[in-house]
Protein backbone atom coordinates (compact mmCIF):
# COMPACT_ATOMS: atom_id res chain seq x y z
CA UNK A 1 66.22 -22.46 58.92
CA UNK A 2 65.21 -25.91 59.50
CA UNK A 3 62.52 -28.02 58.25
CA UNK A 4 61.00 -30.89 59.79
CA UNK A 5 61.80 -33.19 55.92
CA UNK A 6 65.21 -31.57 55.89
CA UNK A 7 67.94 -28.88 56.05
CA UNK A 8 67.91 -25.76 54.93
CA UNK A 9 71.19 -23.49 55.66
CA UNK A 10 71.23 -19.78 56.26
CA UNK A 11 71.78 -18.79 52.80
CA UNK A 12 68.91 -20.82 51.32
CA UNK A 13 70.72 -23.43 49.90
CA UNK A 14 69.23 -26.76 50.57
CA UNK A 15 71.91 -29.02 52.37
CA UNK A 16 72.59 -32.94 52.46
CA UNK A 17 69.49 -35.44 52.60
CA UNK A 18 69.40 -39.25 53.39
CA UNK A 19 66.42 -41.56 52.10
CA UNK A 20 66.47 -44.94 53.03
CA UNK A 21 65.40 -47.13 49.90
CA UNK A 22 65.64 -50.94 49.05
CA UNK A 23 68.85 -50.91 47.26
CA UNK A 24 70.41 -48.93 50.60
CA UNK A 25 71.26 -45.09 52.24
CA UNK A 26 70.60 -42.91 49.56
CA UNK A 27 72.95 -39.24 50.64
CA UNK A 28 71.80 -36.06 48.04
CA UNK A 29 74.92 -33.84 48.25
CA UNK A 30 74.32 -30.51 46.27
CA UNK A 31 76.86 -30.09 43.95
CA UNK A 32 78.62 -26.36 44.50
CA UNK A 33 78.53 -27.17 48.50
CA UNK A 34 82.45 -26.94 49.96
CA UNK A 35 83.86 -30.65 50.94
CA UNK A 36 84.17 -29.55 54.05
CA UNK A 37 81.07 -28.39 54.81
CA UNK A 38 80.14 -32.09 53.03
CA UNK A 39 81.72 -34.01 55.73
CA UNK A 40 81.13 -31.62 58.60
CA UNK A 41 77.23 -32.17 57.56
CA UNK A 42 77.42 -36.08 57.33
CA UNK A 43 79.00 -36.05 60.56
CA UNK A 44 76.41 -34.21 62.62
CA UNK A 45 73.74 -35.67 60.54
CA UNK A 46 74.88 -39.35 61.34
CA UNK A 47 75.52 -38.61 64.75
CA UNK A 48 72.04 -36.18 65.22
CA UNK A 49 70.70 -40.32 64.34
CA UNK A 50 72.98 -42.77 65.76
CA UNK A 51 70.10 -45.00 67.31
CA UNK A 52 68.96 -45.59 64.27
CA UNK A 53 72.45 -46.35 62.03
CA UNK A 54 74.23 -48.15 65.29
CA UNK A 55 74.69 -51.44 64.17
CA UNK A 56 72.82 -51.60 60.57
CA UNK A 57 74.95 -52.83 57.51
CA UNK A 58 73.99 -50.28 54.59
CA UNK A 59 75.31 -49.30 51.45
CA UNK A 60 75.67 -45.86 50.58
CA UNK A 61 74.96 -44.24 47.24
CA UNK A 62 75.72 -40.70 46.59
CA UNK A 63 74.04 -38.01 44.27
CA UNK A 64 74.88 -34.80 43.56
CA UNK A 65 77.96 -33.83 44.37
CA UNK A 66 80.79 -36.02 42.82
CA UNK A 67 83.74 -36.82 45.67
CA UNK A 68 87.17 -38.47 44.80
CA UNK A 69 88.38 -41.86 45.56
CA UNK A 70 90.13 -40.16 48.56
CA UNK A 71 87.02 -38.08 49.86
CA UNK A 72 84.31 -41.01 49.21
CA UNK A 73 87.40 -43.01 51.93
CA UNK A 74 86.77 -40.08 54.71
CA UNK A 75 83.29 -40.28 54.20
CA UNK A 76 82.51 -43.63 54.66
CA UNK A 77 85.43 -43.35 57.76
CA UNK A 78 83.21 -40.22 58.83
CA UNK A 79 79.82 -42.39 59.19
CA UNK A 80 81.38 -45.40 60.72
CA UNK A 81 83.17 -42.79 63.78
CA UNK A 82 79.72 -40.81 64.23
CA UNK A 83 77.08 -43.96 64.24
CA UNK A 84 78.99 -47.45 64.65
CA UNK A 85 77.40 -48.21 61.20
CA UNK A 86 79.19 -50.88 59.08
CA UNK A 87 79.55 -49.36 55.75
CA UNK A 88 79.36 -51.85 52.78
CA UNK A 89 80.19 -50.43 49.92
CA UNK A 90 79.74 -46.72 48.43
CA UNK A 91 79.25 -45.22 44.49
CA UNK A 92 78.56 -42.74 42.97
CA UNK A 93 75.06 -42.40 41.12
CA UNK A 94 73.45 -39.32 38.42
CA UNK A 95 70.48 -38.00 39.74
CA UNK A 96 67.34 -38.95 38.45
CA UNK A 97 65.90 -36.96 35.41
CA UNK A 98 62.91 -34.70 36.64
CA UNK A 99 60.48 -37.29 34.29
CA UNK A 100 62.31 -40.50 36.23
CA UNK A 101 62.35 -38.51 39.47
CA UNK A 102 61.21 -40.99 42.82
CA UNK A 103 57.84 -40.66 44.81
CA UNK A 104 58.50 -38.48 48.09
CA UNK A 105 58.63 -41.45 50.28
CA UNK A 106 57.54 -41.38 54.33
CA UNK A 107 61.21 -40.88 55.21
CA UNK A 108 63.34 -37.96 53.32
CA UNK A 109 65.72 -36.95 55.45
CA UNK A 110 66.97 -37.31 58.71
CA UNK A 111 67.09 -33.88 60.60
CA UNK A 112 70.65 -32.64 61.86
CA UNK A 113 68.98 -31.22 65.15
CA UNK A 114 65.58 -32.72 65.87
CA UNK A 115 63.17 -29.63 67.05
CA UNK A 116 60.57 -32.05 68.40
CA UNK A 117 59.64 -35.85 68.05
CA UNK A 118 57.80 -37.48 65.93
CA UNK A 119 54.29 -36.13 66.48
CA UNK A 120 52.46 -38.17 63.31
CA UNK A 121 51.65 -41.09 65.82
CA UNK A 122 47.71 -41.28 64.69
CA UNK A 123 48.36 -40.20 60.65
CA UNK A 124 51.34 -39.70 58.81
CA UNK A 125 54.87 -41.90 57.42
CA UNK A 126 53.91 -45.63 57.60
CA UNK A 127 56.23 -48.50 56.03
CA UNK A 128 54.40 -51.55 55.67
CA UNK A 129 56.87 -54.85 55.22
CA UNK A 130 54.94 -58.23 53.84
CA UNK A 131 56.66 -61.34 55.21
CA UNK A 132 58.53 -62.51 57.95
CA UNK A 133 61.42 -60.61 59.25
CA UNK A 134 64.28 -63.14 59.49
CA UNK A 135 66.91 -62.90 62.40
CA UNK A 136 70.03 -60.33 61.11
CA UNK A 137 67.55 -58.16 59.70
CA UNK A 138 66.88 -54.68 60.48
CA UNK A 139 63.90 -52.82 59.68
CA UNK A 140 64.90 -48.89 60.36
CA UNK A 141 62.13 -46.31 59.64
CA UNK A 142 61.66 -42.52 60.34
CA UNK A 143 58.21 -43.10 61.27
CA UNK A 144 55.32 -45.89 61.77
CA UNK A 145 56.27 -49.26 61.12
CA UNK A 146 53.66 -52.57 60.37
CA UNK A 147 54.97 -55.65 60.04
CA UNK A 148 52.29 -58.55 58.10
CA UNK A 149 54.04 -61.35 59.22
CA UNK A 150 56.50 -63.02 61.82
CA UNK A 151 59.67 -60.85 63.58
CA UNK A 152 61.84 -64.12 64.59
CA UNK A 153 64.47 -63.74 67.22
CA UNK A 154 67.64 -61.74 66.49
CA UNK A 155 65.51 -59.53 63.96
CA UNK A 156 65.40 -55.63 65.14
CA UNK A 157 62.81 -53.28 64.40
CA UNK A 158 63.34 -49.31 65.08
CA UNK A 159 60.51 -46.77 64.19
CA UNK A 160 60.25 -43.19 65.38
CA UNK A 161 56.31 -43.77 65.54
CA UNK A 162 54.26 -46.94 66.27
CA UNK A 163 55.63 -50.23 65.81
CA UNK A 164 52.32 -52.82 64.94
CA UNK A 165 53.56 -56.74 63.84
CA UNK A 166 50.55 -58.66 62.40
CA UNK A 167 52.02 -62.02 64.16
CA UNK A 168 54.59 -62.68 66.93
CA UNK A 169 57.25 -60.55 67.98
CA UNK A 170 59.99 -62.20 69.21
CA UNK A 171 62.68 -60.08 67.66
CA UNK A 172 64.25 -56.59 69.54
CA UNK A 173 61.18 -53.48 68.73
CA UNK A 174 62.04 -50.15 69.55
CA UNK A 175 59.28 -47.03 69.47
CA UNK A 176 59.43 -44.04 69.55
CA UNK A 177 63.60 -44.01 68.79
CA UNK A 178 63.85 -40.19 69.08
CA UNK A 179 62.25 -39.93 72.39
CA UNK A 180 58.75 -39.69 71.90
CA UNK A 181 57.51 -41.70 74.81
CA UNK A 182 54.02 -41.33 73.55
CA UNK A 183 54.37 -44.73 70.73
CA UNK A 184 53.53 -47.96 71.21
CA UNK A 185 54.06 -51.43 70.40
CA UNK A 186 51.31 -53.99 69.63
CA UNK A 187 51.02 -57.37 68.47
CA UNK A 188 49.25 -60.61 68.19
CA UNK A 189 52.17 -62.47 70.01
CA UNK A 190 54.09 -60.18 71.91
CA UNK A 191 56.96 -61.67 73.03
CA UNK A 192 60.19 -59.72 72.11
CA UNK A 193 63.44 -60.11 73.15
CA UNK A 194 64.30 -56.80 74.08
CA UNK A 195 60.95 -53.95 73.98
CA UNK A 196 62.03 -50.43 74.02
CA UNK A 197 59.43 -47.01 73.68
CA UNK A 198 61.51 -43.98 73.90
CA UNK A 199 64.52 -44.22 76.00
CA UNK A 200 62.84 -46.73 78.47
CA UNK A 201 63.74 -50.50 77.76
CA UNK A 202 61.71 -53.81 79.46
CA UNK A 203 61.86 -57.49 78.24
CA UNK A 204 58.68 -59.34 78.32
CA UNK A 205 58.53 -62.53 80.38
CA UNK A 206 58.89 -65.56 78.27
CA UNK A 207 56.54 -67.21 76.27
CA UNK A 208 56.17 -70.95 75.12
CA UNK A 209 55.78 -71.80 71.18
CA UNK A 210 52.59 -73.25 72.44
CA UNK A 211 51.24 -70.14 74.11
CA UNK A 212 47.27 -68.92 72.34
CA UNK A 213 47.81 -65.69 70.31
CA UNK A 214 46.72 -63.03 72.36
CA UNK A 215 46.93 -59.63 70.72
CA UNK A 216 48.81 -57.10 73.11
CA UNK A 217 49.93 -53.23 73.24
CA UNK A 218 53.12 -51.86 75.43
CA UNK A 219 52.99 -48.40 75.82
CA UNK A 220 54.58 -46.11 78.43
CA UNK A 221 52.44 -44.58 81.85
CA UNK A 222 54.40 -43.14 84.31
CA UNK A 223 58.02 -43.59 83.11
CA UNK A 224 57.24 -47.36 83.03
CA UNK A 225 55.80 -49.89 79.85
CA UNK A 226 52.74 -51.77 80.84
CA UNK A 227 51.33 -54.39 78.56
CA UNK A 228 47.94 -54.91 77.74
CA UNK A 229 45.58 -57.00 76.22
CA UNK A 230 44.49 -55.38 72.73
């Protein structure tokens, strides 16, 4: 059975999770599951979301289960072959104590098989980010994304809901990475270099430095984006 926060296999045990936190990829192996099964799971998982590891640098910490030297080598080799990630280091951490235990947060898992896109467009999983976003970075979110500040060129934002940047956007944006043609992208300088919602891609026509703020929204209307004045 399969959730829409996660895996469930046939025989009720819960399988492998990812959360995304500050520090890097968080991967929850349970600890009696078959190494094996471990990496068979990473693989599909990492490949099930490629768009969103292709071409992030992340660290990966691992609970749970406790791999060797050998097996932590073939997992990292695993997530590199299935995604194009670049892997920068990997440990081993103890699970949190139930008192010490982290806040759900928006994003706590990435599905192996997605059933159906990411429907919480209007309410649900928002990460708000305070600041400008600096060129090299990546902002990668399993649902809505708002940006308070700048995106500067060479920065790349990927959301599986709404993208919304309280400034310009000048970096790459991509909505709606699972599909769902039905996100948007608005901003009070929309000027990106690359603008992608669902698996439809456009680059706005270039704007001066000089150019007035004028907030705008791209969206998608008959297979094509139009932008619009917000």
């Amino acid at each position: 059975m399969r959730g829409k926060r996660g895996y469930v296999m046939e025989n009720g045990v819960k399988g492998i999770s990812f959360k995304g936190t500050a520090e890097g990829l968080v991967v929850t192996i349970p600890g009696d599951m078959e190494t094996d099964l471990v990496m068979d799971q990473i693989a599909r998982k990492v490949k099930a979301a490629e768009k969103f590891f292709r071409g992030a640098k992340l660290k990966v910490i691992y609970r749970g289960k406790r791999l060797t030297e050998d097996e932590e080598k073939k997992l990292v080799s695993i997530m590199v072959e299935n995604s194009g990630v670049t892997i920068e280091g990997i440990r081993y951490e103890e699970a949190l104590q139930p008192a010490e235990t982290e806040k759900p947060a928006g994003i706590s898992g990435i599905p192996i098989r997605r059933i159906m896109y990411f429907k919480d467009l209007e309410e649900g999983p928002c990460k708000f980010v305070r600041g400008t976003i600096r060129s090299g970075t990546r902002i990668l979110y399993e649902g809505n994304v708002v940006i308070i500040g700048d995106a500067n060129p060479g920065s790349e934002i990927v959301a599986s809901g709404n993208v919304v940047v309280f400034g310009a956007l000048r970096g790459m944006v991509h909505a709606g990475a699972d599909g769902n043609k039905n996100a948007f992208v608005a901003a009070l300088k929309l000027a990106p270099t690359q603008l992608r919602i669902g698996d439809i891609i456009t680059r706005c026509p270039d704007a001066s430095e000089e150019s007035e703020i004028q907030p705008e929204i791209a969206s998608v209307k008959d297979g094509i984006i139009y932008v619009e004045p917000l």
